[in-house]
Protein backbone atom coordinates (compact mmCIF):
# COMPACT_ATOMS: atom_id res chain seq x y z
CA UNK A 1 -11.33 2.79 -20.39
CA UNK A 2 -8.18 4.59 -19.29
CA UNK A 3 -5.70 3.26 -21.59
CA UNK A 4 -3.93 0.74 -19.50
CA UNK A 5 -3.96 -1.54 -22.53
CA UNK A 6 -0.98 0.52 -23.76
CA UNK A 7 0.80 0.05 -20.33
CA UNK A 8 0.10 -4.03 -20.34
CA UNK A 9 1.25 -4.38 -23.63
CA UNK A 10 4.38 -2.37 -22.89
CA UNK A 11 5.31 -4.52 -20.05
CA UNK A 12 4.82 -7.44 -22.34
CA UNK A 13 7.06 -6.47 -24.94
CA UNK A 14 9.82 -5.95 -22.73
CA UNK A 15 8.84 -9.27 -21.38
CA UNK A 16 9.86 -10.88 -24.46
CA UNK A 17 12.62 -8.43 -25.78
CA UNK A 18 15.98 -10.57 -25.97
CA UNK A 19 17.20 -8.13 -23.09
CA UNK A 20 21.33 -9.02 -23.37
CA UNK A 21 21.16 -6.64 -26.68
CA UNK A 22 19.53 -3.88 -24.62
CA UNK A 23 23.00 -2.94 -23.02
CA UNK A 24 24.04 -1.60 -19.11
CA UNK A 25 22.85 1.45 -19.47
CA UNK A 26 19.40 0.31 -21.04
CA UNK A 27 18.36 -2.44 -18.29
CA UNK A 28 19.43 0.33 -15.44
CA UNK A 29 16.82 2.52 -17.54
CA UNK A 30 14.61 -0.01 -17.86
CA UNK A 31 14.28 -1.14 -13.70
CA UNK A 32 13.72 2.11 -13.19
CA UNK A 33 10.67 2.99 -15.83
CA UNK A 34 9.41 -0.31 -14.40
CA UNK A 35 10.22 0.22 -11.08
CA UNK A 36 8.01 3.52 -11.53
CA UNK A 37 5.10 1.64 -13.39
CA UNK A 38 5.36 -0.61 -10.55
CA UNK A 39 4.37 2.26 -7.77
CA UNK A 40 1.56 3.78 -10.18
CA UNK A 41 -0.18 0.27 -10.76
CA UNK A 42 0.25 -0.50 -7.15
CA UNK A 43 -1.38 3.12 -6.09
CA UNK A 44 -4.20 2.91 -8.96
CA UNK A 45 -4.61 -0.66 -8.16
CA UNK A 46 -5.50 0.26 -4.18
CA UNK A 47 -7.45 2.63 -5.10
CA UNK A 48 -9.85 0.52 -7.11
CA UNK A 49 -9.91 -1.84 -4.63
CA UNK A 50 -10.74 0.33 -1.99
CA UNK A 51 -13.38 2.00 -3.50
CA UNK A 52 -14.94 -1.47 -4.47
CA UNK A 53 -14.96 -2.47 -0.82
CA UNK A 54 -15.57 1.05 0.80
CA UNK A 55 -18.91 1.05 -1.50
CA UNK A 56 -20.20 -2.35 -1.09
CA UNK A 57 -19.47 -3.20 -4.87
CA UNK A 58 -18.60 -6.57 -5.15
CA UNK A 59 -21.01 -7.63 -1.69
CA UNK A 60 -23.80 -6.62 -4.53
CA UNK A 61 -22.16 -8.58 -6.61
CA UNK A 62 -22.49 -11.71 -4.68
CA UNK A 63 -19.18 -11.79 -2.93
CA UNK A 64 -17.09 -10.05 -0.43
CA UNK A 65 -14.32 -7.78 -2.09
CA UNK A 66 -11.59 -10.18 -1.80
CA UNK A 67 -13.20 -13.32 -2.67
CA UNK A 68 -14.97 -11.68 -5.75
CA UNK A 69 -11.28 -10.38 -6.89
CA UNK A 70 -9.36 -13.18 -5.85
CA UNK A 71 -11.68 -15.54 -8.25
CA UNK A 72 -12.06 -12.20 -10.97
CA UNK A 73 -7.81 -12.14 -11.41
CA UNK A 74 -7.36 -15.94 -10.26
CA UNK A 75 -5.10 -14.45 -7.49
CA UNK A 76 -4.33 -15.94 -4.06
CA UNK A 77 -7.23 -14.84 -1.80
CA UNK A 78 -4.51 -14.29 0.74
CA UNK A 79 -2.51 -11.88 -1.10
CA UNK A 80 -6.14 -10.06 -2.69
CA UNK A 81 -6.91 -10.03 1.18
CA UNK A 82 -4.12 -7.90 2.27
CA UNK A 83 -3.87 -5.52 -0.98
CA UNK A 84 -7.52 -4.77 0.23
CA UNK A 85 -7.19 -4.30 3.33
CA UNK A 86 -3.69 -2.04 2.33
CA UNK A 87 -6.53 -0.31 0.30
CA UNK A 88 -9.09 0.41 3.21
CA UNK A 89 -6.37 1.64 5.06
CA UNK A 90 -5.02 3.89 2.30
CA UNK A 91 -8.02 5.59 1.67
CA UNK A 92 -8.42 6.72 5.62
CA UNK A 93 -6.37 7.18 7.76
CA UNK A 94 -3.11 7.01 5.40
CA UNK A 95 -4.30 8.82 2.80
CA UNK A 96 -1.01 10.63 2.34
CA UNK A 97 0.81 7.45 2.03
CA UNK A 98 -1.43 7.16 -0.58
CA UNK A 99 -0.61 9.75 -2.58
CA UNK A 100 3.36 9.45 -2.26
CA UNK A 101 2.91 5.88 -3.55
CA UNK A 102 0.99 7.77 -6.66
CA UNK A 103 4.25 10.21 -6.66
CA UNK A 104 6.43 6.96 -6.43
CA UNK A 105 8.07 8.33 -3.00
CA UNK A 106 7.15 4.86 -1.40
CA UNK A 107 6.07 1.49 -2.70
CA UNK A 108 3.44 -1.43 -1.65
CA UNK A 109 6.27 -2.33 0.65
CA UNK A 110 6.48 0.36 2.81
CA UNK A 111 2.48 0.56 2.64
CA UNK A 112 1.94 -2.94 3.44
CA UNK A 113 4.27 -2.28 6.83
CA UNK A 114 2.84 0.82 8.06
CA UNK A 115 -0.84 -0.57 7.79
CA UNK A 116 0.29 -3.67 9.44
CA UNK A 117 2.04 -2.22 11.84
CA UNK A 118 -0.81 0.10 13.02
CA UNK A 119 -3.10 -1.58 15.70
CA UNK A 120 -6.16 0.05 16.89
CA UNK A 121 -4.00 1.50 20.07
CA UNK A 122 -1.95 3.95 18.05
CA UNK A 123 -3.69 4.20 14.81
CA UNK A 124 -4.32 7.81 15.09
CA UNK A 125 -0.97 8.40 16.20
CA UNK A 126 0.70 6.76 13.85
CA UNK A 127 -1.57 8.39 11.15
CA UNK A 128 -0.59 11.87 12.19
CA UNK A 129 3.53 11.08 11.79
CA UNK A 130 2.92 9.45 8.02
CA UNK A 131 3.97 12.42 6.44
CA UNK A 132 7.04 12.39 8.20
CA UNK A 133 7.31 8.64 7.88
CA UNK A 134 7.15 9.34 3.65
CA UNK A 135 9.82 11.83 4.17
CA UNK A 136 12.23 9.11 5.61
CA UNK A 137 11.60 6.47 3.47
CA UNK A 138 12.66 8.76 0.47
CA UNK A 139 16.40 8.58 1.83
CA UNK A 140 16.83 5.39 3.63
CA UNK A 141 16.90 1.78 2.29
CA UNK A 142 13.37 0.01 2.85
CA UNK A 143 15.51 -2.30 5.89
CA UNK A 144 16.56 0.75 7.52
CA UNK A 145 12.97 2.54 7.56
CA UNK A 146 11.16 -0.76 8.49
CA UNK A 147 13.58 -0.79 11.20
CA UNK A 148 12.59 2.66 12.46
CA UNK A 149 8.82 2.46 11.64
CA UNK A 150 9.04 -0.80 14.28
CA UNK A 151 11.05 0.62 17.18
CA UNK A 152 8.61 4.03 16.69
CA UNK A 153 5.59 1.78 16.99
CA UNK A 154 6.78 -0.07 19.98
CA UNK A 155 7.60 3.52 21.79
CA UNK A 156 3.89 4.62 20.36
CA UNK A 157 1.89 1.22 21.67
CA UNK A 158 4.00 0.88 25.00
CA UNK A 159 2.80 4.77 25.66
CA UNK A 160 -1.02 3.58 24.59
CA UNK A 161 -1.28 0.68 26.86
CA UNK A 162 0.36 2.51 29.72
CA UNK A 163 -2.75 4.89 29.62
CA UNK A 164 -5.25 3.89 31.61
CA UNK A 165 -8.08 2.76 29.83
CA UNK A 166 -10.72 5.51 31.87
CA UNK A 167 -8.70 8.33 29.99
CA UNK A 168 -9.30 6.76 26.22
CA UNK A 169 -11.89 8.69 24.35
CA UNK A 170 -14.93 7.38 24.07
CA UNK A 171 -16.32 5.67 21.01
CA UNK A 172 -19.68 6.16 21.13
CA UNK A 173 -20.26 2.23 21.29
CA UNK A 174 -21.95 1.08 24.29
C-alpha cells in the first residue's frame, strides 16, 4: 500500500549479504542507513498504532489494541503494550517528539523514557519542555540525556506534589 515491501526486502538482503566483503567504510554506511530506517519504522510504526487504538479499531475487531497486535505480529504482548502506549502518548501530548523521531533527531529510546517518565503530576509540564528536551538529545549520548530528563522530572514532580492539592485545576470529574 505504501511500498514498504521495498524497505523489508532491503533489510533482508543485507541480512544475508556476506558483510566481511562490504569493507569499513561500507558497514559504518550501512549502521547508519539502518540506523535511519530504524527511527522512520519506529515513528510510522507509532503512528499506526496509535491511530488503531485512538479510534477504537482493533476493540471492533474483537480485541483490545495490544492483544489484537500482539497475536497479528506474534509479538510479546508486553513489548506491543508499551509501543502502544509510546503511541497514545505520541500522538498528544508529545506530539513533537513525534515528529523529531520522523526527522530521526531521537529514537524509540528516548520516546519510550520521556513517556515513562511523565506521571499524571507533571505531564503538562513536561509536555511544554519536549521541544527543548529534542534539542538536547541531538548532542548528548542517550546516558547523558536520560540522566538529565530524570533529575528534571524529579525537580518537576517534587514542585507538583508540594502544591497543595486545593490549587490543582479542576478536571471537570466529580
Amino acid at each position: 500500500m505504501f511500498g514498504m515491501g521495498e524497505v523489508v526486502e532491503g533489510c533482508r538482503r543485507v541480512a544475508k549479504t556476506d558483510l566481511g566483503a562490504v569493507g569499513d567504510d561500507g558497514l559504518g554506511v550501512l549502521v547508519g542507513e539502518l540506523t535511519a530506517a530504524r527511527s522512520a519504522l519506529d515513528a510510522a510504526e507509532l503512528a499506526v498504532l496509535g491511530e488503531l487504538d485512538a479510534m477504537g479499531v482493533c476493540d471492533r475487531w474483537g480485541s483490545p489494541t495490544t492483544m489484537w497486535v500482539a497475536g497479528e505480529t506474534r509479538s510479546c504482548r508486553a513489548t506491543v503494550a508499551t509501543r502502544v502506549r509510546v503511541a497514545a502518548k505520541l500522538r498528544y501530548p508529545f506530539g513533537d517528539v513525534a515528529l523529531a523521531l520522523a526527522a530521526g533527531t531521537v529514537t524509540f529510546d528516548h520516546a519510550r523514557t520521556l513517556v515513562h517518565a511523565a506521571n499524571p503530576r507533571m505531564i503538562d509540564q513536561l509536555a511544554d519542555l519536549q521541544v527543548t528536551l529534542i534539542e538536547r538529545a541531538a548532542d548528548r549520548p542517550f546516558a547523558v540525556w536520560r540522566s538529565e530528563l530524570s533529575a528534571l522530572v524529579e525537580l518537576l514532580d517534587a514542585t507538583a506534589r508540594s502544591t497543595p492539592i486545593a490549587s490543582w485545576p479542576a478536571t471537570g470529574c466529580t
